[in-house]
N, C-alpha and C. Protein backbone atom coordinates (compact mmCIF):
# COMPACT_ATOMS: atom_id res chain seq x y z
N UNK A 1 -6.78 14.76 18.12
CA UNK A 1 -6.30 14.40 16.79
C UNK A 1 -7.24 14.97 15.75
N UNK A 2 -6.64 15.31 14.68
CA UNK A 2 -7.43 15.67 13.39
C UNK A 2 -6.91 15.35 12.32
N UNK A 3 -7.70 14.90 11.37
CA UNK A 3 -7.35 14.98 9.83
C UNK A 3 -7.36 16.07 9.20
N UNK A 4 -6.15 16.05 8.50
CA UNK A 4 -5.81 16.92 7.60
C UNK A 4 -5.72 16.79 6.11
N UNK A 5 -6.57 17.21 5.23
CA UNK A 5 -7.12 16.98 3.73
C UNK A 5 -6.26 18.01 2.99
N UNK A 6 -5.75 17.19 2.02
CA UNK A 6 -5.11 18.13 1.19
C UNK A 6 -5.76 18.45 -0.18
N UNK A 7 -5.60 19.54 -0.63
CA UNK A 7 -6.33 19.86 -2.14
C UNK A 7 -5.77 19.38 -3.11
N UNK A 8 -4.67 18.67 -3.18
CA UNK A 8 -4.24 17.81 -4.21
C UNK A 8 -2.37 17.37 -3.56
N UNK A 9 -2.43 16.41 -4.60
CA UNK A 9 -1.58 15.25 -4.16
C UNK A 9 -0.02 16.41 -4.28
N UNK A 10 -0.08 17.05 -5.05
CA UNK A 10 1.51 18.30 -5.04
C UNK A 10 1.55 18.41 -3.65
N UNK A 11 0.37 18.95 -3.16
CA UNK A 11 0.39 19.44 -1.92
C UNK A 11 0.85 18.35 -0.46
N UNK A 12 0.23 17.64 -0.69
CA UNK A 12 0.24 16.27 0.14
C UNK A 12 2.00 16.05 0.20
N UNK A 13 2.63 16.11 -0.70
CA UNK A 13 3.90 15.79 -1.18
C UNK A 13 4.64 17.19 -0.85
N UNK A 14 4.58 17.73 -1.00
CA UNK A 14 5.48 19.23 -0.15
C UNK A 14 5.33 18.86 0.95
N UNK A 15 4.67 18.24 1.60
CA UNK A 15 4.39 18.35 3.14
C UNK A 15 4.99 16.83 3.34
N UNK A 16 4.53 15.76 2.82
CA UNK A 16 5.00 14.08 3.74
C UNK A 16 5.79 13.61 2.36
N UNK A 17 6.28 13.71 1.38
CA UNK A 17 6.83 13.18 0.87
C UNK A 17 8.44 12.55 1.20
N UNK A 18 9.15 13.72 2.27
CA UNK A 18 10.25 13.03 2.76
C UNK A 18 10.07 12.11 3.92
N UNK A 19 8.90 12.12 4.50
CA UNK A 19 8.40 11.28 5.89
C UNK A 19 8.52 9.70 5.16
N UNK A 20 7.50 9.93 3.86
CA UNK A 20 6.60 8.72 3.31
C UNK A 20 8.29 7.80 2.42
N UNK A 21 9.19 8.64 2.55
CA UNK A 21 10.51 7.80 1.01
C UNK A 21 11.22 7.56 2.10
N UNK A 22 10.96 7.73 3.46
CA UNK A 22 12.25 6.86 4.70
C UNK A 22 11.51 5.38 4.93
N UNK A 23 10.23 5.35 4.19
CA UNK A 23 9.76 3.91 4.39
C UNK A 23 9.19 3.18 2.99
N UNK A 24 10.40 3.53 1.88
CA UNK A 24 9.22 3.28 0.78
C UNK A 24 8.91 2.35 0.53
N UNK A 25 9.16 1.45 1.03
CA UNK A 25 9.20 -0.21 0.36
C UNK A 25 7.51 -0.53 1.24
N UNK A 26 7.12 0.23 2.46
CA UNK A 26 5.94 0.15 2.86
C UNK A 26 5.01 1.24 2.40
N UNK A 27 5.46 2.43 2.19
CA UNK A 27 4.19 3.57 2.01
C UNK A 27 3.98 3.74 0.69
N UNK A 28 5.10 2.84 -0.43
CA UNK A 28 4.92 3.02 -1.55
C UNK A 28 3.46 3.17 -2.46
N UNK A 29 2.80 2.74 -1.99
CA UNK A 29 1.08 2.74 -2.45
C UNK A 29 0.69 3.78 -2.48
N UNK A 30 0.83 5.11 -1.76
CA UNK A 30 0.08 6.19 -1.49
C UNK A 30 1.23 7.05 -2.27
N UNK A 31 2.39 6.42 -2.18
CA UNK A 31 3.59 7.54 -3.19
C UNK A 31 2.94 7.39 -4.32
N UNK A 32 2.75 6.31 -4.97
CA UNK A 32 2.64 5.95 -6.52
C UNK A 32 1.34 7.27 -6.79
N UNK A 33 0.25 6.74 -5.61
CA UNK A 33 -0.64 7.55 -6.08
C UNK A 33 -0.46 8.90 -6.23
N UNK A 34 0.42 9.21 -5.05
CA UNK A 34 0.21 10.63 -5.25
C UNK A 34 0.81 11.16 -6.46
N UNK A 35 2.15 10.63 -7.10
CA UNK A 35 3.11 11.11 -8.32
C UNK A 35 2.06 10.80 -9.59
N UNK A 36 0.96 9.51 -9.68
CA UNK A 36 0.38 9.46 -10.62
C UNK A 36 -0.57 10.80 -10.91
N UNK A 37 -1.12 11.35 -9.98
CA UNK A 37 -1.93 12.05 -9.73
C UNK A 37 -1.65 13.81 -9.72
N UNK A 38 -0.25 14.31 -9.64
CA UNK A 38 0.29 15.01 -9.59
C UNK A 38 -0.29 15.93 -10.74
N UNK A 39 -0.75 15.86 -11.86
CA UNK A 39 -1.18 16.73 -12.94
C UNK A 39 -2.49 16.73 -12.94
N UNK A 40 -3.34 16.49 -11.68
CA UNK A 40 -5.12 16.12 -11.37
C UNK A 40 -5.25 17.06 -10.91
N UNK A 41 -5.69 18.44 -11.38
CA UNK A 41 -6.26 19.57 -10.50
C UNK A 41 -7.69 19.24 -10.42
N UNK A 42 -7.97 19.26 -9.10
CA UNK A 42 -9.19 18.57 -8.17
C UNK A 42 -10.05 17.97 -8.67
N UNK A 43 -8.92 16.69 -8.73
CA UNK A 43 -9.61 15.69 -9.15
C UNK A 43 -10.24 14.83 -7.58
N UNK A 44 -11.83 15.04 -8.41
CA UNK A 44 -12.90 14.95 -7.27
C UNK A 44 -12.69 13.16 -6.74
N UNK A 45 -12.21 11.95 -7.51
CA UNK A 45 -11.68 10.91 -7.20
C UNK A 45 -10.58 10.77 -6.03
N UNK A 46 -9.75 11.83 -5.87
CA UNK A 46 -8.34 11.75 -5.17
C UNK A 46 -8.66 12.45 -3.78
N UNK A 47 -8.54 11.60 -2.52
CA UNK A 47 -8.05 11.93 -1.53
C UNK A 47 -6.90 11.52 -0.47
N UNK A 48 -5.85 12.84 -0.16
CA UNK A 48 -4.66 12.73 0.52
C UNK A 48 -4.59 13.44 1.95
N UNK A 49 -4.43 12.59 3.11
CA UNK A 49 -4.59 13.59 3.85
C UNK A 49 -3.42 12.45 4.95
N UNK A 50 -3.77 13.59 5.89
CA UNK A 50 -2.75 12.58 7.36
C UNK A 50 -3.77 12.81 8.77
N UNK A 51 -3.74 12.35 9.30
CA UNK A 51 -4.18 12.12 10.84
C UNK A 51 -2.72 12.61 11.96
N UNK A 52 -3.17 13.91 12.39
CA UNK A 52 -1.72 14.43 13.24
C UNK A 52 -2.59 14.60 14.43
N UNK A 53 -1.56 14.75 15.75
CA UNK A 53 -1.42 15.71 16.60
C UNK A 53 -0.88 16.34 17.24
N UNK A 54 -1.52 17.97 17.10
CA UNK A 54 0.04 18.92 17.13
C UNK A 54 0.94 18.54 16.00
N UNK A 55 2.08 18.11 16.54
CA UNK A 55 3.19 18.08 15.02
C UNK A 55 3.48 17.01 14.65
N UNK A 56 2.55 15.88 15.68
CA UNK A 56 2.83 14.26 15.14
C UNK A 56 1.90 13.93 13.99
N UNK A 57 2.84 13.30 13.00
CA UNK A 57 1.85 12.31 12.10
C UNK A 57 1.49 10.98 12.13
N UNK A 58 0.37 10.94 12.99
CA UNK A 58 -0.29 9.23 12.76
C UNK A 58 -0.36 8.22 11.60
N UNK A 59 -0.94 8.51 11.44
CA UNK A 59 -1.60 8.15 9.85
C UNK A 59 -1.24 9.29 8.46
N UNK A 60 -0.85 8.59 7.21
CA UNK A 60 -1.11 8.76 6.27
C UNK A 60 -1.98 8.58 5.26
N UNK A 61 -2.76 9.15 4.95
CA UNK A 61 -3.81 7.71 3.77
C UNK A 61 -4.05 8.34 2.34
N UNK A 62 -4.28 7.71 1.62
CA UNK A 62 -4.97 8.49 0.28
C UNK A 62 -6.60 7.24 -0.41
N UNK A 63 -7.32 7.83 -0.94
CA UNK A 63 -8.46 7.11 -1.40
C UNK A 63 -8.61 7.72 -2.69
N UNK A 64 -7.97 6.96 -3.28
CA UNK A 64 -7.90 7.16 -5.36
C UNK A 64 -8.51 6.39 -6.05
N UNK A 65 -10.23 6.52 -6.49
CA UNK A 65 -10.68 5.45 -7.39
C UNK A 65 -9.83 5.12 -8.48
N UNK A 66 -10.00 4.05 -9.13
CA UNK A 66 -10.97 3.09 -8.41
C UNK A 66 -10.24 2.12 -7.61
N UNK A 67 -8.88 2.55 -6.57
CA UNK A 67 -8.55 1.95 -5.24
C UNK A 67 -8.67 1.44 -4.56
N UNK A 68 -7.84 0.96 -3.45
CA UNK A 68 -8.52 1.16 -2.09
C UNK A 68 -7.85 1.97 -1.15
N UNK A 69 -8.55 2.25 -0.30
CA UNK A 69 -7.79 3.24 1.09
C UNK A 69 -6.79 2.99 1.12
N UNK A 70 -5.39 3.40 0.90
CA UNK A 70 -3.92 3.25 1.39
C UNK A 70 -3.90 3.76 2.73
N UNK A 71 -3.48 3.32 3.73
CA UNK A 71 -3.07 4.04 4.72
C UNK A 71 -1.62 3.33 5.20
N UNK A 72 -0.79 4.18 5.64
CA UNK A 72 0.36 4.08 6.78
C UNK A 72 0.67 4.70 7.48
N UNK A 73 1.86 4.31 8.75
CA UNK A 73 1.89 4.99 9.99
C UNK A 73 3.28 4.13 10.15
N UNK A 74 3.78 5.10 9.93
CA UNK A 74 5.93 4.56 10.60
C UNK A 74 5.87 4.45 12.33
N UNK A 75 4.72 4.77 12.84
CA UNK A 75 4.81 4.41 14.55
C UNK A 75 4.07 2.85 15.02
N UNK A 76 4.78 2.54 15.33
CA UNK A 76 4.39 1.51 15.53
C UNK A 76 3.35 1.00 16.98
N UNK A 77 3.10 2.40 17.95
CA UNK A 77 2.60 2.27 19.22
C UNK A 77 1.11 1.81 18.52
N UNK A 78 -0.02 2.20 19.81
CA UNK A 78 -1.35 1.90 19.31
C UNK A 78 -1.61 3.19 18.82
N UNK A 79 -2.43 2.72 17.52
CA UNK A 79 -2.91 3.35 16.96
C UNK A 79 -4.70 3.77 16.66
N UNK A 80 -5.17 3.02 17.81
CA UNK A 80 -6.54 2.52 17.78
C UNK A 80 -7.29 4.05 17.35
N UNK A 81 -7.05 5.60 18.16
CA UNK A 81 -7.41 6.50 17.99
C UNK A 81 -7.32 7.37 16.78
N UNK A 82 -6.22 7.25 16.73
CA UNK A 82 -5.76 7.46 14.99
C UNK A 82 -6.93 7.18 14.08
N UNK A 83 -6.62 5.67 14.29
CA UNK A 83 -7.53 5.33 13.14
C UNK A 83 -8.85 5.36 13.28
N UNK A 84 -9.63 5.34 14.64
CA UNK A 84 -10.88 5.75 14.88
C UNK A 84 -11.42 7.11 14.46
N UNK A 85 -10.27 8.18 14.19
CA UNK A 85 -10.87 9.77 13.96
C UNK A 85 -10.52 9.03 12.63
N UNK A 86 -9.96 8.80 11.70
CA UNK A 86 -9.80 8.78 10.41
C UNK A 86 -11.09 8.13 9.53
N UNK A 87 -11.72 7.08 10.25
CA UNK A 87 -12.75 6.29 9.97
C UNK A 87 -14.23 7.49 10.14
N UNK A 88 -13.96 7.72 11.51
CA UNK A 88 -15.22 8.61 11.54
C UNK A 88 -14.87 10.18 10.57
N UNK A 89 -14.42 10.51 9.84
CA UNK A 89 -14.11 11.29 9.37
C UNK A 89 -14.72 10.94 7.89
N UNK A 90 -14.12 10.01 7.47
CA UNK A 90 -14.45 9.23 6.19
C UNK A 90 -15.87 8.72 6.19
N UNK A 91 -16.55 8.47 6.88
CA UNK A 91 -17.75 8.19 7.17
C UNK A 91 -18.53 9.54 7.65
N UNK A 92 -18.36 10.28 8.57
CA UNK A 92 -19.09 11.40 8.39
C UNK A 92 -19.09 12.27 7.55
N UNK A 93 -18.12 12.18 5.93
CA UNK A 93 -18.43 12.96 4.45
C UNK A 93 -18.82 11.46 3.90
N UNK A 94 -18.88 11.10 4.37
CA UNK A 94 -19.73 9.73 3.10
C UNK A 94 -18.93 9.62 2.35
N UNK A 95 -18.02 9.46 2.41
CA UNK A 95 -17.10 8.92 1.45
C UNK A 95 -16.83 7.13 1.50
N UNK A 96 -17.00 6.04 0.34
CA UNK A 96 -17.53 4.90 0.17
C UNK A 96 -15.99 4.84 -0.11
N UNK A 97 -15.28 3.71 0.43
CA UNK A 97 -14.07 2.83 0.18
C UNK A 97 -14.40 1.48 -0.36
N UNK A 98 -13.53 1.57 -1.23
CA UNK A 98 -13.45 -0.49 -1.94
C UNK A 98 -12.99 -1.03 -1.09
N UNK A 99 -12.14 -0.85 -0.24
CA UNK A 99 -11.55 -1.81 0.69
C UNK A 99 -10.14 -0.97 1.01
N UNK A 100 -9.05 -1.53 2.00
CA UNK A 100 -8.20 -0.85 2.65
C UNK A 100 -7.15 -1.66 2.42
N UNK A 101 -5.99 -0.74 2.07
CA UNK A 101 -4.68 -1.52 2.35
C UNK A 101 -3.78 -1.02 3.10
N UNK A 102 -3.60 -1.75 4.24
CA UNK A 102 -2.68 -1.06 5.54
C UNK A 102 -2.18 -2.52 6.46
N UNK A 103 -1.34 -1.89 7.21
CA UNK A 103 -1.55 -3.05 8.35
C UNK A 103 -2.71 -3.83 9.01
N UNK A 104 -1.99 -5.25 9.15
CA UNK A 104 -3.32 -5.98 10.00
C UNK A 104 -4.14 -4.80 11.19
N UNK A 105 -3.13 -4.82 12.05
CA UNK A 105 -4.05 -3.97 13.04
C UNK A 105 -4.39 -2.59 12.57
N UNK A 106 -4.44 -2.36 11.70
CA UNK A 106 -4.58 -0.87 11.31
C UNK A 106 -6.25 -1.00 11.09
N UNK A 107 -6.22 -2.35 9.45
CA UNK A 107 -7.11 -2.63 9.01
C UNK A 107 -8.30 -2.98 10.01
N UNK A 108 -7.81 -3.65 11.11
CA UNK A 108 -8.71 -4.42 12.06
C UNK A 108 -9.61 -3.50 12.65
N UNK A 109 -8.83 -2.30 13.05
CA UNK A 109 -9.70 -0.94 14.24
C UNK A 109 -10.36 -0.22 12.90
N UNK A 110 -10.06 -0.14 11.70
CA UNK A 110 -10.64 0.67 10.77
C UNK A 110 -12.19 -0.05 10.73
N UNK A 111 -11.97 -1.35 10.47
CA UNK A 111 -13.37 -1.92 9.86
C UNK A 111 -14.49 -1.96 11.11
N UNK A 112 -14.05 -1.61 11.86
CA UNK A 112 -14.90 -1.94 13.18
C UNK A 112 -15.45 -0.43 13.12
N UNK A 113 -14.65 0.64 13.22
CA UNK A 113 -15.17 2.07 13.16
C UNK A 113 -16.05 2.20 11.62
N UNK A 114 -15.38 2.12 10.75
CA UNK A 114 -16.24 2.61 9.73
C UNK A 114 -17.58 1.80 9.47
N UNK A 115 -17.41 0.66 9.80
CA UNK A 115 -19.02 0.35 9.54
C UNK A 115 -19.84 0.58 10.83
N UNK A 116 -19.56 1.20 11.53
CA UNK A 116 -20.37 2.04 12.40
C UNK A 116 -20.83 3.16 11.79
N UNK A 117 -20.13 4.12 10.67
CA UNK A 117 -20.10 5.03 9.97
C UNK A 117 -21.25 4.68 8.63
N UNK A 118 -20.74 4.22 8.12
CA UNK A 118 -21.02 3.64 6.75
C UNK A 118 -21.89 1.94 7.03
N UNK A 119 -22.91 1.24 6.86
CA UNK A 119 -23.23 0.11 6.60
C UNK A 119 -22.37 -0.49 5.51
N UNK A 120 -21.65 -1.76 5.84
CA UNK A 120 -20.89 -2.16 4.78
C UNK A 120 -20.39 -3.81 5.59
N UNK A 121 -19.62 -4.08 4.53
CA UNK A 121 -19.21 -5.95 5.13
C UNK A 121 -17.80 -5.68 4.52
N UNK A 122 -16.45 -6.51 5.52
CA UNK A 122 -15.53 -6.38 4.93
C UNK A 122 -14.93 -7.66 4.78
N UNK A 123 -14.53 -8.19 3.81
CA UNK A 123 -14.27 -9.88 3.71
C UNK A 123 -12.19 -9.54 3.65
N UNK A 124 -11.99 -10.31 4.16
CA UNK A 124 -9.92 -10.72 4.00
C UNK A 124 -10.32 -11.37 3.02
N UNK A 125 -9.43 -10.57 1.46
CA UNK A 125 -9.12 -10.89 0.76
C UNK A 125 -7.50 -11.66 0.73
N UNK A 126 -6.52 -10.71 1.03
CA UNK A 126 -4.85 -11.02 0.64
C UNK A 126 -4.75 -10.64 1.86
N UNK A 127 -3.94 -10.97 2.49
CA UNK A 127 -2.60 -10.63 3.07
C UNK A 127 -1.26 -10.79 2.73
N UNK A 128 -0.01 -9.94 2.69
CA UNK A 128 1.09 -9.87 2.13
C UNK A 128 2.32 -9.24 2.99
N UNK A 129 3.16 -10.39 3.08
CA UNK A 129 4.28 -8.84 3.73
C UNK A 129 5.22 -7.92 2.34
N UNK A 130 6.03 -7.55 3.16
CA UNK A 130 6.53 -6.59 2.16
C UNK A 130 7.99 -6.69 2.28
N UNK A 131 8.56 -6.78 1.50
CA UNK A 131 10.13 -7.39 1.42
C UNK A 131 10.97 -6.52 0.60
N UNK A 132 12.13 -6.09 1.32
CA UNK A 132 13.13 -5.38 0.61
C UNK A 132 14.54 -5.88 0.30
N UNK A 133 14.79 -5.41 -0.61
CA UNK A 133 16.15 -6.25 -1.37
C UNK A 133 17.17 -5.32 -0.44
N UNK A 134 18.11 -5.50 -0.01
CA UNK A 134 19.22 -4.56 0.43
C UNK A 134 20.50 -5.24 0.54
N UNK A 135 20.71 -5.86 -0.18
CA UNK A 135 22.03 -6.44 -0.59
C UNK A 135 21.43 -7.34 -2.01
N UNK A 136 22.32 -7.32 -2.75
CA UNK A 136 22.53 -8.26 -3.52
C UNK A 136 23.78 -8.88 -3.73
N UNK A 137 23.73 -10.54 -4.21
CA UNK A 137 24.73 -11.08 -4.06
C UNK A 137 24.94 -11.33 -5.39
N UNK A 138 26.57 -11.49 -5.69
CA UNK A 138 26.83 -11.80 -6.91
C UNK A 138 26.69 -13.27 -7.06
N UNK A 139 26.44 -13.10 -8.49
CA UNK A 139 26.54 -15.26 -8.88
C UNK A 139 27.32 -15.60 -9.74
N UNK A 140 27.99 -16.34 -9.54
CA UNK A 140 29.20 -16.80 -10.77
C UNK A 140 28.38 -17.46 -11.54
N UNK A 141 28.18 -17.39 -13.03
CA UNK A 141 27.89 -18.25 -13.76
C UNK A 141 28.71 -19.55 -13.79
N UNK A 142 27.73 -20.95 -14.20
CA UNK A 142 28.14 -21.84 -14.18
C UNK A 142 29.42 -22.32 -15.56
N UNK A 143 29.93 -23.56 -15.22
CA UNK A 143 30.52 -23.62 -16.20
C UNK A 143 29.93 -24.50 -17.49
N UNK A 144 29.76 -24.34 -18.66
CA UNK A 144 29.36 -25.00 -19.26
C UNK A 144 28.92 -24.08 -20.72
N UNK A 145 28.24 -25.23 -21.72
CA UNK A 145 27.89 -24.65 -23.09
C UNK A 145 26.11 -24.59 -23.26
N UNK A 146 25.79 -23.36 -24.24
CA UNK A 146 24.28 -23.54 -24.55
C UNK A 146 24.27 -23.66 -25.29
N UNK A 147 23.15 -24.70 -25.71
CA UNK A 147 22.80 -24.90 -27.00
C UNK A 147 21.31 -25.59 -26.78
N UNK A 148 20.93 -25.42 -28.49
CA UNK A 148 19.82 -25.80 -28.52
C UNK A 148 19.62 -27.40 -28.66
N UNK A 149 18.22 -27.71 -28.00
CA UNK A 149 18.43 -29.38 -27.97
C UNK A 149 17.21 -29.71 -29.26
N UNK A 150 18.20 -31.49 -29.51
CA UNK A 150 17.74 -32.02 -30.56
C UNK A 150 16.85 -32.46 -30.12
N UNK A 151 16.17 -33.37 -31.32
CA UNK A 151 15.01 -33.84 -31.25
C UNK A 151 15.01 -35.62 -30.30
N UNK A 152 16.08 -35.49 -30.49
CA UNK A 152 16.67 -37.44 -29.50
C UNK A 152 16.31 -37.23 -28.26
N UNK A 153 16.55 -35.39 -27.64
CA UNK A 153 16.73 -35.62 -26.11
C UNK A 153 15.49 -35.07 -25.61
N UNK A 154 14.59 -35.26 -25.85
CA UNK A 154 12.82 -35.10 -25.52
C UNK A 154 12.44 -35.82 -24.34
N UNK A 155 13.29 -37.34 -24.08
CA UNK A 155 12.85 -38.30 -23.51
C UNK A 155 13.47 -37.15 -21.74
N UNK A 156 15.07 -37.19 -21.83
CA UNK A 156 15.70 -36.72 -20.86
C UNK A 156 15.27 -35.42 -20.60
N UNK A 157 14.70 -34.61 -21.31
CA UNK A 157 14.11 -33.42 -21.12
C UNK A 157 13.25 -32.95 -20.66
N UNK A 158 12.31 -33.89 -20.95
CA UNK A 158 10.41 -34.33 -20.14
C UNK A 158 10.98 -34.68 -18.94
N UNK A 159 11.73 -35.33 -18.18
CA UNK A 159 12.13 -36.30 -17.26
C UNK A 159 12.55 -35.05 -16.30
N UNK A 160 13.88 -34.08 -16.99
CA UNK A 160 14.00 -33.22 -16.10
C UNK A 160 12.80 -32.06 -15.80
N UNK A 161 11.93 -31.98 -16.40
CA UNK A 161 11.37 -31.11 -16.71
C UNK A 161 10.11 -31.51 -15.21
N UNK A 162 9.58 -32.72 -15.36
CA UNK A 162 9.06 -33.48 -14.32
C UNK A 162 9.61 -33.30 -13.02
N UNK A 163 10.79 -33.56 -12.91
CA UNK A 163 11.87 -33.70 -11.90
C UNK A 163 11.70 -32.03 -10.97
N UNK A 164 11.82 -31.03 -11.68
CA UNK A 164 11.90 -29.53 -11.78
C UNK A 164 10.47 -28.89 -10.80
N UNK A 165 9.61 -29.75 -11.44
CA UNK A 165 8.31 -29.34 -11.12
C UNK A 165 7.95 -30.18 -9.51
């Protein structure tokens, strides 16, 4: 396996941009970056690269101060090696990460390799899943009138308002 560094995010995007939009609701982090970044000629902050072998792509990642590591991987097998060359890679140019956003197990084999690389401590901040809308349902509005309320109905209003909470 090897990483592959791109000289800027155009480039990165000619190459994985149709890989990275069959999963966007997950790789979206490293899209944003790269489209934000798109008018950065080498900008020394921005790195985009992938972890392949031969013609497979493991890993995706980008490291855009002031960030953190994006990485993804649409395979779901182990990835322990992947991410072990990606870590020692990032650590043998000294390159310093704020922290990583990827999968649990992604994150898990990363922090174990790179601070072998790099001296560093990594604390769980968030965890989050990631949720996609793919249907929406219609809603009938209710029946009824709006209006603004007087000053009498404060009492019933606090009450629902309590009730709500």
């Amino acid at each position: 396996m090897i990483v592959k560094e791109y000289d800027n995010a155009q480039a990165f995007l000619d190459d994985n941009e149709a890989a990275l939009l069959e999963q966007e609701a997950v790789s979206q982090l490293i899209l944003y970056n790269a489209y934000q970044n798109l008018t950065a000629i080498g900008c020394k902050s921005c790195l985009f690269g992938i972890v392949q072998e031969e013609e497979k792509n493991w890993l995706y990642f980008c490291n855009v101060a002031p960030y953190k590591l994006a990485v993804y991987s649409a395979i779901q097998e182990d990835l322990n090696e992947a991410v072990s060359v990606l870590a020692e890679y990032l650590g043998n140019n000294h390159i310093v990460i704020s922290g990583i956003d990827a999968r649990y197990d992604i994150c898990q084999e990363f922090m174990e390799q790179y601070k072998k690389q790099i001296p560093c401590t990594f604390v769980h901040k968030m965890g989050v899943d990631i949720m996609e809308i793919r249907e929406v349902n219609e809603i009938n509005a209710v029946d009824g009138l709006h209006r603004t309320a007087v000053l009498e109905e404060d009492k019933i209003i606090t009450d629902w308002m309590i009730q709500y909470h």
